[in-house]
N, C-alpha and C. Protein backbone atom coordinates (compact mmCIF):
# COMPACT_ATOMS: atom_id res chain seq x y z
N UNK A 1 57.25 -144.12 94.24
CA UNK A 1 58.05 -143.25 93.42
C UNK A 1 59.47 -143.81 93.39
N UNK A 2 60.10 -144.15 92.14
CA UNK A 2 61.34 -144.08 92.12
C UNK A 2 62.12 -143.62 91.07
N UNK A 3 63.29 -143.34 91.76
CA UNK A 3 63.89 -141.84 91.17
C UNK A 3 65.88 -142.45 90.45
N UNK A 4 65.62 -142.15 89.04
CA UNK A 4 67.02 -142.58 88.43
C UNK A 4 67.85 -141.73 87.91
N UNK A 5 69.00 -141.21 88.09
CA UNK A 5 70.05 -140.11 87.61
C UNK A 5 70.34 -140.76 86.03
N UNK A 6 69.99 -139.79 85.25
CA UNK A 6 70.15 -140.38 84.00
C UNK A 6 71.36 -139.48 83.40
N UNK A 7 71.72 -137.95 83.88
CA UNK A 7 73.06 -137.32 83.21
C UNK A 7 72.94 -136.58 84.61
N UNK A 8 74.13 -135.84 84.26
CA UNK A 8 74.13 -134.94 85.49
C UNK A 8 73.17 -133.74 84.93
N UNK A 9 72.46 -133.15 86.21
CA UNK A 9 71.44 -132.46 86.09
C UNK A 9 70.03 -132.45 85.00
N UNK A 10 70.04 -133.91 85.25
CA UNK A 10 68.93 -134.67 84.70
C UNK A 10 68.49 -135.75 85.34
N UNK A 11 67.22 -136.14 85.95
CA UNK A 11 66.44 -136.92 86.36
C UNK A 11 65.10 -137.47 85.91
N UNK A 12 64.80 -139.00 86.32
CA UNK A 12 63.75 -139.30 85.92
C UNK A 12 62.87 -139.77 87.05
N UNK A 13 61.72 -139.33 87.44
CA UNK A 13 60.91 -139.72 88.99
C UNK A 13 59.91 -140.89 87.69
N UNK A 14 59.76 -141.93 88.06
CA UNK A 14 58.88 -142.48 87.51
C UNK A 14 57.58 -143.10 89.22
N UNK A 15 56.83 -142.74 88.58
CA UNK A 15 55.37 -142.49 89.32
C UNK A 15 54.32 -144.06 89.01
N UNK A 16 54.01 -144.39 89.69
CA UNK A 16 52.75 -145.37 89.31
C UNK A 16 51.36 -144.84 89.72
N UNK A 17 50.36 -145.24 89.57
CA UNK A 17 49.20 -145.55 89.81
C UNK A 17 49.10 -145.16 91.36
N UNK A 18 49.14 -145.70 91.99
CA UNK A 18 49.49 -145.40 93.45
C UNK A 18 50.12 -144.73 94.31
N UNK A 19 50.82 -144.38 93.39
CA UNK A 19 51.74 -143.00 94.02
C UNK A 19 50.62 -141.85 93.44
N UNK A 20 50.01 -141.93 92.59
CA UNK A 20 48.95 -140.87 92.51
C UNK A 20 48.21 -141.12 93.57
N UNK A 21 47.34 -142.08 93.48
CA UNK A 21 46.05 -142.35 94.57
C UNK A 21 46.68 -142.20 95.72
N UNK A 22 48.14 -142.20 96.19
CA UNK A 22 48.41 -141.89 97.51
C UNK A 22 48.32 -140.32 97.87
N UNK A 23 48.32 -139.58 96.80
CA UNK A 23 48.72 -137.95 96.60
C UNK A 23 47.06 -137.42 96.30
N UNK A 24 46.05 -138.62 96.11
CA UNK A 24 45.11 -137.77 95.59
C UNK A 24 44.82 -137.63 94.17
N UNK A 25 45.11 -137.52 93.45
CA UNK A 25 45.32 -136.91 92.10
C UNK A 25 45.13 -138.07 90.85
N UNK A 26 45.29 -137.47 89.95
CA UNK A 26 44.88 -138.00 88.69
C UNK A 26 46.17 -138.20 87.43
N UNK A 27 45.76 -139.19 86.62
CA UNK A 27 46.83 -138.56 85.50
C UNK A 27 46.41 -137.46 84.99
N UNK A 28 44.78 -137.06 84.44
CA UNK A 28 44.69 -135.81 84.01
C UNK A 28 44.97 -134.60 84.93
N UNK A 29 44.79 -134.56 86.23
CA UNK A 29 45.53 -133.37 86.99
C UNK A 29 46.91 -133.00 86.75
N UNK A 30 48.09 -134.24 85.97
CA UNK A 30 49.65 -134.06 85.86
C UNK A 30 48.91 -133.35 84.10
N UNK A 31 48.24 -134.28 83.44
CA UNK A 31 48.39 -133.62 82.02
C UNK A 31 47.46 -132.55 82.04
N UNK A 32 46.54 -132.49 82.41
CA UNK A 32 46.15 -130.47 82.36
C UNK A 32 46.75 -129.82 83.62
N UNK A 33 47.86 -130.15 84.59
CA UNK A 33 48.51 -128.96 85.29
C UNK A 33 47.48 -128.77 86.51
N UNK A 34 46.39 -129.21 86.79
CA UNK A 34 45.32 -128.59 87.85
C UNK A 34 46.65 -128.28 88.64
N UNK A 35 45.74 -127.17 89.90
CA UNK A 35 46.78 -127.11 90.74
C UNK A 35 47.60 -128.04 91.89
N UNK A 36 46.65 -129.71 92.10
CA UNK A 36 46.88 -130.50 92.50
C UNK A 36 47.81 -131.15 91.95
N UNK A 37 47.84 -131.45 90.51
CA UNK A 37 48.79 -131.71 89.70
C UNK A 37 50.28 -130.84 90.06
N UNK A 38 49.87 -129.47 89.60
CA UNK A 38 51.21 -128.69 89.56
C UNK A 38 52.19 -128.81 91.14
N UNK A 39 50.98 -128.57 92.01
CA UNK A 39 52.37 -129.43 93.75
C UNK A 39 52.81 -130.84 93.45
N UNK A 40 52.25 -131.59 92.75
CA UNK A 40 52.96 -132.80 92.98
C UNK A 40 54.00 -133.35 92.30
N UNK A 41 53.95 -132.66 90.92
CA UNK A 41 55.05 -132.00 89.74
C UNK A 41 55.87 -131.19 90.47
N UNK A 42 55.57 -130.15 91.11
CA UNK A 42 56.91 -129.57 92.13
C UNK A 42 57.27 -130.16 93.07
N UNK A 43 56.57 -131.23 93.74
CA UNK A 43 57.48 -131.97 94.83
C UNK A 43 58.16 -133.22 94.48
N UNK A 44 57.19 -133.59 93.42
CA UNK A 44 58.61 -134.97 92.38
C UNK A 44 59.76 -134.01 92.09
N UNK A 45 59.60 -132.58 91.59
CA UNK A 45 60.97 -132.12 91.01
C UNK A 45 62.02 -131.96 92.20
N UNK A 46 61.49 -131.14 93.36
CA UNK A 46 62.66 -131.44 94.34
C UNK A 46 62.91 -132.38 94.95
N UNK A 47 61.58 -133.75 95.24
CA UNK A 47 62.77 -134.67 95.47
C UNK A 47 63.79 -135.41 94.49
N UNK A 48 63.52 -135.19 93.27
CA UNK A 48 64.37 -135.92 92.26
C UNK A 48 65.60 -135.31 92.29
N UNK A 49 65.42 -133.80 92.39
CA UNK A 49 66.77 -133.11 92.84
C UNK A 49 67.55 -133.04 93.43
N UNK A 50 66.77 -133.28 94.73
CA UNK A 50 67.49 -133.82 96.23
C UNK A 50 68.22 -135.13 96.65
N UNK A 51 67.63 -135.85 94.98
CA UNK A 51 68.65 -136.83 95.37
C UNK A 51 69.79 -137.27 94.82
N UNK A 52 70.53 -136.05 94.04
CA UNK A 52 71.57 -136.08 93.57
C UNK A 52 72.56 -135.82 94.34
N UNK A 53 73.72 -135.69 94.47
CA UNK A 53 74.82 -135.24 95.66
C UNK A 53 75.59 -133.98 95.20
N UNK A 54 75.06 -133.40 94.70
CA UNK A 54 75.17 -131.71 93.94
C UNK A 54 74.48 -130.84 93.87
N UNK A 55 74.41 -129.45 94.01
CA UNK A 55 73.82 -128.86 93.59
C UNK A 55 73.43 -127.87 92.49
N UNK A 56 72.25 -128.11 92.28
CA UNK A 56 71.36 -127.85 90.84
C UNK A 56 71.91 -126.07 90.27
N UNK A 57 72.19 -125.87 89.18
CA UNK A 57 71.92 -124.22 88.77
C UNK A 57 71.25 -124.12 89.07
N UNK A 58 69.83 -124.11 89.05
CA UNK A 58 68.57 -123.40 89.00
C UNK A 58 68.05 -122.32 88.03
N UNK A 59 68.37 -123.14 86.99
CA UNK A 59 67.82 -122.34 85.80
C UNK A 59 68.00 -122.90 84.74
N UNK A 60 67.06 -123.04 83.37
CA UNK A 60 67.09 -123.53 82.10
C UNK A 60 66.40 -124.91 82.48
N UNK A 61 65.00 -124.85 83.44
CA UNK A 61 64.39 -126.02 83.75
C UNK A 61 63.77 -126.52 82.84
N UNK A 62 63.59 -128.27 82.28
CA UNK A 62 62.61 -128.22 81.71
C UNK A 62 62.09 -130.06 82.02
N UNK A 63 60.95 -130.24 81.76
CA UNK A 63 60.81 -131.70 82.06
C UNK A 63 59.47 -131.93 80.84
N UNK A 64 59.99 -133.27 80.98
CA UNK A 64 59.22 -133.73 80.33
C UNK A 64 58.36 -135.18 80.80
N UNK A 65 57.29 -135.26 80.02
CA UNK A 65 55.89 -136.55 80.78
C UNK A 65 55.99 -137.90 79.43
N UNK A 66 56.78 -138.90 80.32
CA UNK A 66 56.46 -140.13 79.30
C UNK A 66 55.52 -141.21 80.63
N UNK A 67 54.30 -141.32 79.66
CA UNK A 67 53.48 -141.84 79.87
C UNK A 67 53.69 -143.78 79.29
N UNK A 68 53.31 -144.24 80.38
CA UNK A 68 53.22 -146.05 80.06
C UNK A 68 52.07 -146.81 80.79
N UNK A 69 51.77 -147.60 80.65
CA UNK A 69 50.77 -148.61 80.79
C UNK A 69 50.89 -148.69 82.68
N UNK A 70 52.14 -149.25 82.88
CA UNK A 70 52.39 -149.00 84.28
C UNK A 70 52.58 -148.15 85.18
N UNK A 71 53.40 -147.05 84.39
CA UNK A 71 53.83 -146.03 85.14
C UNK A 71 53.63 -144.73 84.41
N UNK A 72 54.21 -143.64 85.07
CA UNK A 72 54.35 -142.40 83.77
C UNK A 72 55.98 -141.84 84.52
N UNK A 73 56.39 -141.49 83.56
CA UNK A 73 58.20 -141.27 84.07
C UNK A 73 57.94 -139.17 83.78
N UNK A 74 58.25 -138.44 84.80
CA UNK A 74 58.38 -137.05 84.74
C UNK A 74 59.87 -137.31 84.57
N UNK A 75 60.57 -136.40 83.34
CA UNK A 75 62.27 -136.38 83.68
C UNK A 75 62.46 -134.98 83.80
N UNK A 76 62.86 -134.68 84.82
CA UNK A 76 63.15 -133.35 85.50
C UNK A 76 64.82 -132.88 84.92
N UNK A 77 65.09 -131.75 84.17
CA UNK A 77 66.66 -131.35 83.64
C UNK A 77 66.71 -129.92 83.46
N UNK A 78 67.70 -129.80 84.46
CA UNK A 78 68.37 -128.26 83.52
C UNK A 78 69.89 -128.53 82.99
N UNK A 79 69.77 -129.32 82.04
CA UNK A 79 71.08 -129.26 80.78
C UNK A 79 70.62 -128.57 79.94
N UNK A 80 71.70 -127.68 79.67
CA UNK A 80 71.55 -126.42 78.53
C UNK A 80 71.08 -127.40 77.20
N UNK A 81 71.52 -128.46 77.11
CA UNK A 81 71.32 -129.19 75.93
C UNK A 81 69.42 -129.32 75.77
N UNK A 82 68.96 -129.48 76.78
CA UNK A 82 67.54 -129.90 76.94
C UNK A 82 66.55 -128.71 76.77
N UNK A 83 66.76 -127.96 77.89
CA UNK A 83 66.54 -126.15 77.73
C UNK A 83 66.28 -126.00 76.19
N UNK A 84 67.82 -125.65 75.68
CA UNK A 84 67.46 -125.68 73.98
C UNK A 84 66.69 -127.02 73.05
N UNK A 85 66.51 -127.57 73.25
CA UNK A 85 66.17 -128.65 72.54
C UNK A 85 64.17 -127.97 72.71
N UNK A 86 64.12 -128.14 73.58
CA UNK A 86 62.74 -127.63 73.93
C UNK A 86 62.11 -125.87 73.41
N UNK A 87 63.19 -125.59 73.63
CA UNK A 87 62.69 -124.20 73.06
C UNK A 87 62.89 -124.02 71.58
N UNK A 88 63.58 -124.71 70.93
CA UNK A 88 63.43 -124.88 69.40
C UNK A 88 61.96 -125.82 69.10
N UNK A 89 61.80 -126.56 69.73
CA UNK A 89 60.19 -127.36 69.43
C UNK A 89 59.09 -126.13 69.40
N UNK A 90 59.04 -125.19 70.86
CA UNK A 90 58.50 -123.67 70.88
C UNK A 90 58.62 -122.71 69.77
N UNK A 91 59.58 -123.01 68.99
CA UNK A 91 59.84 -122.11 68.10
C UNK A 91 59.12 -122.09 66.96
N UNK A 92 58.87 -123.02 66.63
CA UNK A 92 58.35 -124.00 65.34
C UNK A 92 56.72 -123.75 65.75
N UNK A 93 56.27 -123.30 66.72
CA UNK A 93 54.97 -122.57 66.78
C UNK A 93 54.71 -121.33 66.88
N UNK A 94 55.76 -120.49 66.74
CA UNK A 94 56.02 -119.26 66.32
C UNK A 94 55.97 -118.37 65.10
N UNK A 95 55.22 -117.05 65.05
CA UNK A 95 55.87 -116.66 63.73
C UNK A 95 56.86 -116.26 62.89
N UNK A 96 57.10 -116.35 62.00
CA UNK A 96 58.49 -116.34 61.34
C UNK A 96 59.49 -115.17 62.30
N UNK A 97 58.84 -114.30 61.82
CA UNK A 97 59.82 -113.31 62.96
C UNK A 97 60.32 -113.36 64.48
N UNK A 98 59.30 -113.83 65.22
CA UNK A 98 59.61 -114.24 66.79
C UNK A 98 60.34 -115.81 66.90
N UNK A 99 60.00 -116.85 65.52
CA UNK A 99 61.14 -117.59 65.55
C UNK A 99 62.50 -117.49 65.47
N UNK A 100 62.51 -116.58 64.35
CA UNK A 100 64.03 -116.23 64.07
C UNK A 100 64.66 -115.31 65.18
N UNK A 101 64.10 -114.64 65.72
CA UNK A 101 64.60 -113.89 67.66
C UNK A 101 65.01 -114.94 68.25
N UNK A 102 64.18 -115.67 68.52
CA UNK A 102 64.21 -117.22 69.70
C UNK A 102 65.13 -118.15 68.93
N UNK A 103 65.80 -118.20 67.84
CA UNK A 103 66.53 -119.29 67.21
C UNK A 103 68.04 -118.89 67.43
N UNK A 104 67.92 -117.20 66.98
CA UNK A 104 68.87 -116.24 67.27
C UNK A 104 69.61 -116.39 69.26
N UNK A 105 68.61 -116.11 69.84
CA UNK A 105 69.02 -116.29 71.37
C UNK A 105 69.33 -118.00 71.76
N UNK A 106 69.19 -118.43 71.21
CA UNK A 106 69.27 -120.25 70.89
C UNK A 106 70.55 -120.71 70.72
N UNK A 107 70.88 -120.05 69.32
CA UNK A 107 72.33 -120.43 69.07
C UNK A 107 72.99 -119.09 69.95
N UNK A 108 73.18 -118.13 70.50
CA UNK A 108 73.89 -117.76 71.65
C UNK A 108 74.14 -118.79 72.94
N UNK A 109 73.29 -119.32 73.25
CA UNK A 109 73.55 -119.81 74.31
C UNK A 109 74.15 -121.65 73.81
N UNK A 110 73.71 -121.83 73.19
CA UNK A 110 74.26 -123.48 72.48
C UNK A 110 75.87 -122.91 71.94
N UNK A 111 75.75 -121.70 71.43
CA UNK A 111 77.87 -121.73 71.21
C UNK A 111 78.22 -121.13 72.50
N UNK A 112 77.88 -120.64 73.47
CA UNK A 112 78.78 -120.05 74.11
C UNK A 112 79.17 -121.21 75.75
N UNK A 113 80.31 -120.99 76.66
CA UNK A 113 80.70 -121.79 77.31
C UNK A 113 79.52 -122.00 78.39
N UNK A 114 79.52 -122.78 79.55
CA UNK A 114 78.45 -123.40 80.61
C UNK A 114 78.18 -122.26 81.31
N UNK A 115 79.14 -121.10 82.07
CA UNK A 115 78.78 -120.15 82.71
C UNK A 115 78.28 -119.24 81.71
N UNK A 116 78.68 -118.86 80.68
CA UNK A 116 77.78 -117.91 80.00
C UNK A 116 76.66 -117.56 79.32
N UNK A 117 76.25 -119.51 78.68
CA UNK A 117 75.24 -119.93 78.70
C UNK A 117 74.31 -120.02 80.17
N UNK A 118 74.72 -120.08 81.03
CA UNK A 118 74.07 -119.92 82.02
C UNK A 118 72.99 -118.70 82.30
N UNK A 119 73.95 -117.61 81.86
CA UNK A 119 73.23 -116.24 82.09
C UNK A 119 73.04 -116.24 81.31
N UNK A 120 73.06 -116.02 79.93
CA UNK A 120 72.14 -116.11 79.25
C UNK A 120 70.48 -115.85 79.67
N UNK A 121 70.51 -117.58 79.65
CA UNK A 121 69.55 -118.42 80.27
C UNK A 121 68.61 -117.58 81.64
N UNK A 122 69.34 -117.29 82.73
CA UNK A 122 69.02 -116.70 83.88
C UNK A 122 67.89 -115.35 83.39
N UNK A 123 68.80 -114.64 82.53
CA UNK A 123 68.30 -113.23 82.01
C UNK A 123 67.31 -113.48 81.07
N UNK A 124 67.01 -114.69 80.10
CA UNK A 124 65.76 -114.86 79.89
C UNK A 124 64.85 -115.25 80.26
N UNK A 125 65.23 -116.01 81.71
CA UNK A 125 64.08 -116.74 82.15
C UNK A 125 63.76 -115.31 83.10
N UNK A 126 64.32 -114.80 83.77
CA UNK A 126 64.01 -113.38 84.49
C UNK A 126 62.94 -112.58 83.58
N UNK A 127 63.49 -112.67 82.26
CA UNK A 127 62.32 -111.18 81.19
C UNK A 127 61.35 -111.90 81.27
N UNK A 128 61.49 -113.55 80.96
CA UNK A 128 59.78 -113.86 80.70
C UNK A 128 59.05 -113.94 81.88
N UNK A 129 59.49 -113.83 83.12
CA UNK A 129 58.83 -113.80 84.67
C UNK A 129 57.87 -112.55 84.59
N UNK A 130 59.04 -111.27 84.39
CA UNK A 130 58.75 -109.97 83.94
C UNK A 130 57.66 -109.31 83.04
N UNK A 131 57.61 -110.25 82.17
CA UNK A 131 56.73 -109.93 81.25
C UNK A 131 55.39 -110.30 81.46
């Protein structure tokens, strides 16, 4: 496993072949989520985290799986920039009405400053726990 700071509060763990077979696991366990998959997706995310010299918000997580011949790169981020970027892709599989809610809470948090976007963020990720 090795792990590259690409922005602040953004990381990339890139994984080989062997770092699976050392863990057990599969690429299809990372791409359908099994639950073998999902610990090893949560323990790339905190060590990728852990190896920054800051600490993380903890909230507006999102990562993403680039897959390669050699390796597959998980990039682990909570930048508000990413958060939104991703939940507008979500949106676009939505119906018109629950898009325009989610586009609506979107641009709240993309105009408003880092702490307020923050909560925002916090208080939606809390309702959808909730729900």
């Amino acid at each position: 496993m090795h792990i590259v700071e690409e922005d602040r509060y953004k990381v990339a763990c890139h994984v080989d072949r062997g770092d699976l077979r050392l863990h057990g696991i599969t690429m299809d366990d990372l791409i359908n989520r099994t639950p073998l998959g999902r610990m090893f997706i949560q323990r790339a995310a905190e060590l990728s985290k852990d190896s920054t010299e800051y600490e993380w918000p903890g909230c507006g997580f999102s990562m993403q799986m680039d897959f390669y011949s050699d390796d597959i790169v998980l990039v682990f981020s909570e930048r508000i920039e990413d958060f939104v970027y991703n939940l507008q892709q979500t949106a676009h599989t939505l119906s018109a009405g629950q898009a325009e809610q989610l586009n609506g809470l979107l641009l709240r948090i993309a105009m408003a400053e880092e702490d307020e976007a923050r909560q925002i963020i916090r208080s939606f990720e809390n309702h959808v726990r909730t729900v």
